[in-house]
Protein backbone atom coordinates (compact mmCIF):
# COMPACT_ATOMS: atom_id res chain seq x y z
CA UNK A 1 -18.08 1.12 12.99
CA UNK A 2 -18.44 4.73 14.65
CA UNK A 3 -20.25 7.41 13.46
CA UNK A 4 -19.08 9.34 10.36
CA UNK A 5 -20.64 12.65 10.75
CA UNK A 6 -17.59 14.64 12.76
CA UNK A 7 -15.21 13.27 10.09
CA UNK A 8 -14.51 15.74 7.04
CA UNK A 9 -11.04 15.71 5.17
CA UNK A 10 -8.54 18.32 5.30
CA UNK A 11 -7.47 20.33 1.96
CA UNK A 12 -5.18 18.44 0.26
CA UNK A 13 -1.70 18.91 1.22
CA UNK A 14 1.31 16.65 1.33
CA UNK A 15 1.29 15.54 -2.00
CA UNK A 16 3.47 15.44 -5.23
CA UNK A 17 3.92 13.64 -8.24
CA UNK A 18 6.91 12.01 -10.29
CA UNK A 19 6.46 11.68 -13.84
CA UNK A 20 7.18 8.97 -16.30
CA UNK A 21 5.33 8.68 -19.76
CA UNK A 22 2.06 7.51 -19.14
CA UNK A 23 2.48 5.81 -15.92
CA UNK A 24 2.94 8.58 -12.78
CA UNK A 25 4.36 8.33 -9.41
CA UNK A 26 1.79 9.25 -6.90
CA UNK A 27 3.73 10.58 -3.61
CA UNK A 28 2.39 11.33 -0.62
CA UNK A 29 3.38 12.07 2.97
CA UNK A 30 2.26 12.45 6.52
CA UNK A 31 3.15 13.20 9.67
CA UNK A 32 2.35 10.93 12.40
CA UNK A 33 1.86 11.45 16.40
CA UNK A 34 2.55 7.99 16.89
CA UNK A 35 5.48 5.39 16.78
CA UNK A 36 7.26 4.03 13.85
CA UNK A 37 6.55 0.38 15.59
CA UNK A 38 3.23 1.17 16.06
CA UNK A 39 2.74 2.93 12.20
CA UNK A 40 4.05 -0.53 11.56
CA UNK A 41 2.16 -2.58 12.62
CA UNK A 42 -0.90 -1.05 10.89
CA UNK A 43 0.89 -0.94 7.65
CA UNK A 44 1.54 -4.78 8.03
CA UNK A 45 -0.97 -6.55 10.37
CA UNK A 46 -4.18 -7.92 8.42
CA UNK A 47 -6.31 -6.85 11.47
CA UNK A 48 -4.81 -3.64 11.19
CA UNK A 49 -5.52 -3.12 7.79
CA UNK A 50 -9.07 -3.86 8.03
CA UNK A 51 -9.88 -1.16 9.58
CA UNK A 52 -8.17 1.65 7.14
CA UNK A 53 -6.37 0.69 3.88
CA UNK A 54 -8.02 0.19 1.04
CA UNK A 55 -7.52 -3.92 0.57
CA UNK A 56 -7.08 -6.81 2.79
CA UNK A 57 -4.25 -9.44 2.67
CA UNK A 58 -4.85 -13.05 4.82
CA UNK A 59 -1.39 -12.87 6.01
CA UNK A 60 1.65 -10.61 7.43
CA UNK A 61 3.58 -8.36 5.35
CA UNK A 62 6.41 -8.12 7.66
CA UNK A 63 8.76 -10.45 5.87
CA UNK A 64 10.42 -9.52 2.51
CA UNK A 65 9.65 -12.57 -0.10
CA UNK A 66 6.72 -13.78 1.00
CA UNK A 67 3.38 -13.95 -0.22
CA UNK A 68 -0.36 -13.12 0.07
CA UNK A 69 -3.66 -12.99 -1.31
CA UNK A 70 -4.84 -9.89 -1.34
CA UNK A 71 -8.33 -8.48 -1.77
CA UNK A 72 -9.55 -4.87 -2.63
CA UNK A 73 -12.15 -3.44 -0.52
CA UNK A 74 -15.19 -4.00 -2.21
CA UNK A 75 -14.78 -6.40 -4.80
CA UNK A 76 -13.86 -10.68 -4.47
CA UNK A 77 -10.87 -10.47 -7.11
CA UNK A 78 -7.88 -11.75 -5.28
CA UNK A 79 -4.13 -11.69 -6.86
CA UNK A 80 -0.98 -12.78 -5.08
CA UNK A 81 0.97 -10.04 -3.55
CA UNK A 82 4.92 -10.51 -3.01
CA UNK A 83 6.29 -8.73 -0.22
CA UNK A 84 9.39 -7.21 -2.14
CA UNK A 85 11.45 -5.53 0.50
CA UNK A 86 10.82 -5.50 4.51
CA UNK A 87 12.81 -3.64 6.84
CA UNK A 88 11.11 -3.08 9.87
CA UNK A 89 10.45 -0.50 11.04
CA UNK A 90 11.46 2.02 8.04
CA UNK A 91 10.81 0.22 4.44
CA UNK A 92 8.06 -1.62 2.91
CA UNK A 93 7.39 -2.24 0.16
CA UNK A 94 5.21 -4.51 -2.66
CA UNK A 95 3.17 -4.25 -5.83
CA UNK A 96 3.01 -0.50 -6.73
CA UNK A 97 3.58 0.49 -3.05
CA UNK A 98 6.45 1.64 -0.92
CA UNK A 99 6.44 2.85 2.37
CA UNK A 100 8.89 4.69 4.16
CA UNK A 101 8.85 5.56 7.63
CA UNK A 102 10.92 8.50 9.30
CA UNK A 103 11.12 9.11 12.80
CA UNK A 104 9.72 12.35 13.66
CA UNK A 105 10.36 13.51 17.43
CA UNK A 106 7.95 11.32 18.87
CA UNK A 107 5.99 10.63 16.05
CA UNK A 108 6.99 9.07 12.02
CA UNK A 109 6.61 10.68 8.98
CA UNK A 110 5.52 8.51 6.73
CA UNK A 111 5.85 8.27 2.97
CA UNK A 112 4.04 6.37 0.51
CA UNK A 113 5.30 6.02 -2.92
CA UNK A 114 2.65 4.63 -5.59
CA UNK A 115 2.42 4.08 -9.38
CA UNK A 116 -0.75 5.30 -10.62
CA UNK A 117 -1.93 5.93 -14.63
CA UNK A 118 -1.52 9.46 -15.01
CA UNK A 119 -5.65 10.05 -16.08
CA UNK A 120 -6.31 8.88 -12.60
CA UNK A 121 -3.63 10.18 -10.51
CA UNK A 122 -6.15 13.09 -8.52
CA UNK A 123 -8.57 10.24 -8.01
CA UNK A 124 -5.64 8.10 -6.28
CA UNK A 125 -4.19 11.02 -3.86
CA UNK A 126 -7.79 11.72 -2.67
CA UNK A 127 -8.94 8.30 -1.91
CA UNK A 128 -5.32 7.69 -0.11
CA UNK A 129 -6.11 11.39 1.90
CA UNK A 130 -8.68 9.97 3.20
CA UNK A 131 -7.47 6.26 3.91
CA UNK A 132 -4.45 8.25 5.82
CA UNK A 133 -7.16 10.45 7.80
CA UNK A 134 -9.17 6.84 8.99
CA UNK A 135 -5.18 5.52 9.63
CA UNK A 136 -4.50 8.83 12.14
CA UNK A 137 -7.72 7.93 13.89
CA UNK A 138 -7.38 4.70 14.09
CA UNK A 139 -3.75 4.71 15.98
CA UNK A 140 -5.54 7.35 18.30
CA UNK A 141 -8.07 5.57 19.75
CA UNK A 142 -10.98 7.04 17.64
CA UNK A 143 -11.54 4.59 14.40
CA UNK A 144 -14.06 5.83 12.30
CA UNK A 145 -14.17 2.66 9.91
CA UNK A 146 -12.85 1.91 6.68
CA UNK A 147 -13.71 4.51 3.63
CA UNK A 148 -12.45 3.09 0.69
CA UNK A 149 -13.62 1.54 -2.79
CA UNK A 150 -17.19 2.80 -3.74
CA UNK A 151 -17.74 3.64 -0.08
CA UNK A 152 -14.96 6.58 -0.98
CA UNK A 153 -16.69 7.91 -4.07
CA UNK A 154 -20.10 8.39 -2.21
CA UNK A 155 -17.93 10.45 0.69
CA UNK A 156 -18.52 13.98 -0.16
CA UNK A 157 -15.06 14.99 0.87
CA UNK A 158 -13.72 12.72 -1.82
CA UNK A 159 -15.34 14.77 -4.61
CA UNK A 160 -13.52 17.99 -2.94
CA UNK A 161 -9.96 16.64 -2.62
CA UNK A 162 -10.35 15.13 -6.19
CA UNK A 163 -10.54 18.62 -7.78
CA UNK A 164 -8.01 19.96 -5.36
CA UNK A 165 -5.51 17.44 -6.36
CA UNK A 166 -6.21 17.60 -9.93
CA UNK A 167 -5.45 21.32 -9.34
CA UNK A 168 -2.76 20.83 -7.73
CA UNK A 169 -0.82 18.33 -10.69
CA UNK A 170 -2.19 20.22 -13.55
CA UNK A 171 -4.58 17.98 -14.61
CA UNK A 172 -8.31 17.74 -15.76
CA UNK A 173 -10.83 16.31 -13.54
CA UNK A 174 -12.93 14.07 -15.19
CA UNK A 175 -16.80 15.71 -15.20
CA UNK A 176 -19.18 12.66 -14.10
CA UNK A 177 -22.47 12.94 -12.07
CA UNK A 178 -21.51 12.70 -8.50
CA UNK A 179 -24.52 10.33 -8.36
CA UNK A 180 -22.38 7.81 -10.93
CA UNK A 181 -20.15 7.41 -7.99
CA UNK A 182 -22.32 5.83 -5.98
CA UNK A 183 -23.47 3.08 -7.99
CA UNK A 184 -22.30 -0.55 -7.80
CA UNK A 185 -18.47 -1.96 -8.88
CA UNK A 186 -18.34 -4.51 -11.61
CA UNK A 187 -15.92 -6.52 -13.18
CA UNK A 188 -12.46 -5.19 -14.79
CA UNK A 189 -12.87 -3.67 -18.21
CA UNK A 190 -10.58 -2.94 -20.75
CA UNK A 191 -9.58 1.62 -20.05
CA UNK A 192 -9.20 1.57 -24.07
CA UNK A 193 -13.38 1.35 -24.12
CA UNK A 194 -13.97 3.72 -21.66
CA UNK A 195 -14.49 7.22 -22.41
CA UNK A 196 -13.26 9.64 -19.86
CA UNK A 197 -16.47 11.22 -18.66
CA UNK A 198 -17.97 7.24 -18.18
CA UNK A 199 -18.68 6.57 -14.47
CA UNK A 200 -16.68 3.26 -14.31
CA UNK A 201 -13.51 4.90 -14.88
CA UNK A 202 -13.68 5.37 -10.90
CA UNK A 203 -13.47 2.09 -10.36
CA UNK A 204 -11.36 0.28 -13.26
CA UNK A 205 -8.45 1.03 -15.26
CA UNK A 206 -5.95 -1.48 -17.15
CA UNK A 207 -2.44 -1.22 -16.12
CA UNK A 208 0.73 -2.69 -17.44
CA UNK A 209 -0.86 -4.91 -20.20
CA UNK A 210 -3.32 -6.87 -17.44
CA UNK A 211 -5.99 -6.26 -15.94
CA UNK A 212 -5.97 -4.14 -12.94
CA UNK A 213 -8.94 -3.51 -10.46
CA UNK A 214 -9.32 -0.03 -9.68
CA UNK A 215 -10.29 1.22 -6.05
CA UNK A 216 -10.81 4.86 -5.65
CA UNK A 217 -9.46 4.58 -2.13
CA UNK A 218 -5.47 4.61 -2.52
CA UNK A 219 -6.13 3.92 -6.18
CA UNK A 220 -5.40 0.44 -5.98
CA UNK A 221 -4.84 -2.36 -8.33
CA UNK A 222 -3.85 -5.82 -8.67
């Protein structure tokens, strides 16, 4: 792992949001220098995704109807991901997330699509602003390591682009101690115990009537 000090986010910027009752559509988009093949291959390889997303799978995502465990960074709860649709190299998607990818000149926009509980939808675009930012580095030659789960909430720049988004979608940041962020994950709770100024609603929510680990990077679940 390199050193972190030269990294600090961007403002936010390339995001939106689609909304649907209680459950929101987190979208967000970047542009690329490199390849669609190559944005690919780091959207799909295990190696690859190591080094910037937010979870780990054992196995390829490159083939629509198959299956994986996968792992969020962070914590040993593993769930069984199906690869839903595969179409190399423009579409994936599975669980809560799509990808599209768009050539762009020499480079590939590329889109993510993913369904996030509206309370927590500020927290989601800034931990995925900064998984994209390791992701740009990473296809250039310069990885700066994985930021994601807790490591995310004790990032500075995650604090910033938190508010930013928030202000951005119209919605209230939640007013913990920064210090909360940096304590240790725990197992799922149940969000209808949770007050929305406790710490641990950085880290869990429950989603869809199950329980659903929450990451702060890419506000994952499973």
């Amino acid at each position: 792992m390199t050193d972190r000090e030269p990294y600090a986010p961007g403002p936010a910027r390339g995001a939106q949001v689609q909304k649907d009752g209680e459950k929101w559509k987190l979208i967000l988009v970047r542009d690329l220098r490199h390849s669609p093949g190559k944005v690919w291959q780091a959207l799909t390889d295990p190696a690859h995704l190591r080094e910037w997303a937010p979870f780990e799978v054992d196995g390829s995502l490159v083939t629509a109807g198959s299956t994986v465990k996968l792992t969020w960074a962070g914590t040993a709860n593993v769930s069984v991901a199906r690869v839903t649709q595969a179409d190399p190299p423009r579409v994936l998607e599975f669980h809560d997330i799509r990808w599209e990818l768009e050539p762009l000149g020499s480079g590939t926009r590329l889109t993510l699509w993913h369904s996030i509980d509206h309370r927590f939808i500020a927290w989601g675009a800034a931990g995925w602003h900064i998984c994209f930012d390791v992701l740009e580095r990473l296809l250039a030659g310069d990885p700066i390591g994985r930021i994601a789960g807790a490591d995310a909430t004790k990032f500075g720049g995650w604090q910033r682009l938190n508010i930013e988004y928030a202000k951005q979608f119209g919605v209230a940041t939640p007013n913990w101690p920064p210090s909360a962020a940096q304590k240790s994950l725990g197992d799922p709770i149940e969000l209808e115990q949770m007050d929305s100024a406790d710490p641990p609603l950085a880290v869990h929510r429950l989603h869809g009537g199950r329980h659903r680990q929450w990451r702060c990077c890419g506000a994952g679940q499973i």
